[in-house]
N, C-alpha and C. Protein backbone atom coordinates (compact mmCIF):
# COMPACT_ATOMS: atom_id res chain seq x y z
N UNK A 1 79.04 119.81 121.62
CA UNK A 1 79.64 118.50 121.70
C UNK A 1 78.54 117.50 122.07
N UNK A 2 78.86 116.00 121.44
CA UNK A 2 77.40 115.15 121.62
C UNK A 2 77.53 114.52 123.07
N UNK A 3 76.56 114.40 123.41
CA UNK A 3 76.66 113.66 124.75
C UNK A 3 77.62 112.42 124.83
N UNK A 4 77.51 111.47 124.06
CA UNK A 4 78.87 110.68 123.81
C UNK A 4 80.36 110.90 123.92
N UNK A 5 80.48 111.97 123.24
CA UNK A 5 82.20 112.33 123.41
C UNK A 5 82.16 113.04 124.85
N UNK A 6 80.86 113.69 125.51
CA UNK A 6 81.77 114.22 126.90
C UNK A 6 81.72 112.95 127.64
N UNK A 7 80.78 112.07 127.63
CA UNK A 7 81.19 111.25 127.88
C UNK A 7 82.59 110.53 127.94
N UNK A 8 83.08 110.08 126.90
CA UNK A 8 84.25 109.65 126.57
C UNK A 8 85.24 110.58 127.11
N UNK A 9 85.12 111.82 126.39
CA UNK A 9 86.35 112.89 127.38
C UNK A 9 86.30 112.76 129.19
N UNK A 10 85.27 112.38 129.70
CA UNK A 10 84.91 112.71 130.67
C UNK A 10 85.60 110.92 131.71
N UNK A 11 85.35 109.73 130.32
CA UNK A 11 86.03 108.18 130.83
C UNK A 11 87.65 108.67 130.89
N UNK A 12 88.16 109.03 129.44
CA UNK A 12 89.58 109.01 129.81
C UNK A 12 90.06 110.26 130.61
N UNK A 13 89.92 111.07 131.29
CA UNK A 13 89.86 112.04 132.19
C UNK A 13 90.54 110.71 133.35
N UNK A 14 89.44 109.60 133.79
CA UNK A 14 89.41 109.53 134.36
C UNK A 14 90.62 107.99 134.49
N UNK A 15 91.07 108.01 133.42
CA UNK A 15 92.17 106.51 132.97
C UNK A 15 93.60 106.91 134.16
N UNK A 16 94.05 105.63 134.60
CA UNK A 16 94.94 105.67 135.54
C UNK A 16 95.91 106.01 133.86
N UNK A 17 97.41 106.54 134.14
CA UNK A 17 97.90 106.81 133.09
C UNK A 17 98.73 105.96 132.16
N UNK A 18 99.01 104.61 133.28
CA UNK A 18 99.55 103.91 132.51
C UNK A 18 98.43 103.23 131.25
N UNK A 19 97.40 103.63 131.04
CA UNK A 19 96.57 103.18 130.25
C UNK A 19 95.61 103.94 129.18
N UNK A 20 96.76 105.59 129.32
CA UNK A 20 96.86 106.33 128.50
C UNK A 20 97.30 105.77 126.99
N UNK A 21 98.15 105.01 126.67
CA UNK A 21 99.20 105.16 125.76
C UNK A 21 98.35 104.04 124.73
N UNK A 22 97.87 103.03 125.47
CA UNK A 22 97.62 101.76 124.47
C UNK A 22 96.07 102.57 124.03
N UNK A 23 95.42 103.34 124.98
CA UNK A 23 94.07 104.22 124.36
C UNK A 23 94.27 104.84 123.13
N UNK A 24 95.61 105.63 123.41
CA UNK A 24 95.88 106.81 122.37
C UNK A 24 96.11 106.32 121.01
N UNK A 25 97.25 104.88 121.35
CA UNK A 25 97.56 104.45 119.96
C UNK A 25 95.89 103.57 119.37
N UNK A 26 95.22 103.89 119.65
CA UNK A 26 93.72 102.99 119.62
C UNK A 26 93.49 103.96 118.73
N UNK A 27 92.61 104.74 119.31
CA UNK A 27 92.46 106.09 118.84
C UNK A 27 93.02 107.03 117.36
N UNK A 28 94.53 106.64 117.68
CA UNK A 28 95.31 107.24 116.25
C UNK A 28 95.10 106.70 115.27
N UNK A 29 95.06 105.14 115.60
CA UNK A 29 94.89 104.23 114.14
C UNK A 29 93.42 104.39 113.69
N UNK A 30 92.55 104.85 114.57
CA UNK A 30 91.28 105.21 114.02
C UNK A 30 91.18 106.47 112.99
N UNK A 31 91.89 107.54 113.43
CA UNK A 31 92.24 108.42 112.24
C UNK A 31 92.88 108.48 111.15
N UNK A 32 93.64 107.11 110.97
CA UNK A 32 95.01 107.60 110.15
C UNK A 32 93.51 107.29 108.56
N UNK A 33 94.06 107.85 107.70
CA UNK A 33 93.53 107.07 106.46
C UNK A 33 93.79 105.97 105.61
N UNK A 34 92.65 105.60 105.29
CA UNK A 34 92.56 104.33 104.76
C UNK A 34 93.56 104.44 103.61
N UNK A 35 94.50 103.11 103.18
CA UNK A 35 94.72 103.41 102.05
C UNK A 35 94.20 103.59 100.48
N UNK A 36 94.95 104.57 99.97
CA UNK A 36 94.00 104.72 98.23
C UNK A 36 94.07 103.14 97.59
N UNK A 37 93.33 102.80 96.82
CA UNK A 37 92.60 101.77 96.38
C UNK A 37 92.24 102.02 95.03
N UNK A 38 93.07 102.24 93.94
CA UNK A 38 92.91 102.36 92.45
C UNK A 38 92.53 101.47 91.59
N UNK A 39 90.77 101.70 91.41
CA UNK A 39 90.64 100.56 90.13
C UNK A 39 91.04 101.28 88.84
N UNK A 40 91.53 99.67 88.35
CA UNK A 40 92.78 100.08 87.05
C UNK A 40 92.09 99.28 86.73
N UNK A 41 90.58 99.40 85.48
CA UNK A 41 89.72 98.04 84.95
C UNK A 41 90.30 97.69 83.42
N UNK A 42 91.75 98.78 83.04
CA UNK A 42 92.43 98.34 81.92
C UNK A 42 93.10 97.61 81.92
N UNK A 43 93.57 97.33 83.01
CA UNK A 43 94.69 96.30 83.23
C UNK A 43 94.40 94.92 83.00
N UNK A 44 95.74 94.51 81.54
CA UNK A 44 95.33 93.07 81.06
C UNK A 44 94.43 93.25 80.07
N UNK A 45 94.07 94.64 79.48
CA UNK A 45 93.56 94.94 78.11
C UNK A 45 94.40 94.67 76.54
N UNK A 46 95.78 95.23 77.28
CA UNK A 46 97.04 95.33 76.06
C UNK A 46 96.90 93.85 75.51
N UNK A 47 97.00 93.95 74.16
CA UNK A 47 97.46 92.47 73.39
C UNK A 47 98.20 92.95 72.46
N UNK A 48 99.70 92.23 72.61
CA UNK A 48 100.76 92.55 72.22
C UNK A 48 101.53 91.00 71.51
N UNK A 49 102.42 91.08 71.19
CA UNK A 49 103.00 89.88 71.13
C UNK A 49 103.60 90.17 72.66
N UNK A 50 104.05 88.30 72.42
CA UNK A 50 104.93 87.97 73.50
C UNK A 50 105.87 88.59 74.32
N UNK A 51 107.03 88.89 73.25
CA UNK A 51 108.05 89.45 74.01
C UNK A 51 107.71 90.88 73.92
N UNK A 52 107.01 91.23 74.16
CA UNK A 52 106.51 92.98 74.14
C UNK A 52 107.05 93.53 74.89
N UNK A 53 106.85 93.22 76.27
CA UNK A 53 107.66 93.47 77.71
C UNK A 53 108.51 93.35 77.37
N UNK A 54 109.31 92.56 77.28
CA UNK A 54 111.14 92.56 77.02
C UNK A 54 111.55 93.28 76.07
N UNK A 55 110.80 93.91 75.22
CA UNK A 55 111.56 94.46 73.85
C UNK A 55 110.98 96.12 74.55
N UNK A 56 110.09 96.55 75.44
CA UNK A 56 109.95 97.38 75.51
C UNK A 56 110.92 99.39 75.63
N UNK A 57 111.93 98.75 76.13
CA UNK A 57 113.00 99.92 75.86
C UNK A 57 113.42 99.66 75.03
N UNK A 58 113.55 99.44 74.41
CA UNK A 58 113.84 98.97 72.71
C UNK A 58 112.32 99.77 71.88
N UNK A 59 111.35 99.13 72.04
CA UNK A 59 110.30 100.02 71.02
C UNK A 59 110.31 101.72 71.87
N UNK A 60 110.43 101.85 72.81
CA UNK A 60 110.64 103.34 73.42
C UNK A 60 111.24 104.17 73.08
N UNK A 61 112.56 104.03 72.54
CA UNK A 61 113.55 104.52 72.15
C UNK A 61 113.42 104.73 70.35
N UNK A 62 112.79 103.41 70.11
CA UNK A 62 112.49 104.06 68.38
C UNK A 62 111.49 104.93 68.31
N UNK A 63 110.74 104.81 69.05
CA UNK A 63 109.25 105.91 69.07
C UNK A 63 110.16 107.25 69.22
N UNK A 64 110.53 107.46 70.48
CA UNK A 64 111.19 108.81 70.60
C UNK A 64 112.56 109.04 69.44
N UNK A 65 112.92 108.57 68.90
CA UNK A 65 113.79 108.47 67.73
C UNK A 65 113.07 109.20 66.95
N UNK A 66 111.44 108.55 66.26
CA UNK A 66 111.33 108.77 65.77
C UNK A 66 110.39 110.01 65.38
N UNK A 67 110.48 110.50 66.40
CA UNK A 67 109.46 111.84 66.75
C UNK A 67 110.18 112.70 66.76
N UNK A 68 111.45 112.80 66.80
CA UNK A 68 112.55 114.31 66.24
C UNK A 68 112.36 114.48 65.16
């Protein structure tokens, strides 16, 4: 263990306890993970007509129509 963390193990050892809790939640948020972060560099590639979006379950349904 690095001299730092016994350190640290060795500070909160020594924390009165009411000053346990706001440490800990310190601490947790330091572990949690970052959130995922997806570059999507296609997005806003599609050129469609206009109502593309709106007609879209509509062209969905003929595609799969038409693939039986």
């Amino acid at each position: 263990m690095s001299v730092m963390r016994e350190e640290l193990h060795h500070l909160v050892d020594r924390l009165p306890e009411e000053k346990v809790a706001p440490l800990l939640r310190l601490v947790r948020d330091q572990l949690e993970e970052a959130p995922v972060v997806r570059d999507l560099p296609f997005i806003g590639l599609l050129e469609a007509e206009p109502d593309f979006a709106e007609r879209s379950e509509e062209i969905l349904r003929a595609e799969d129509n038409h693939s039986l």
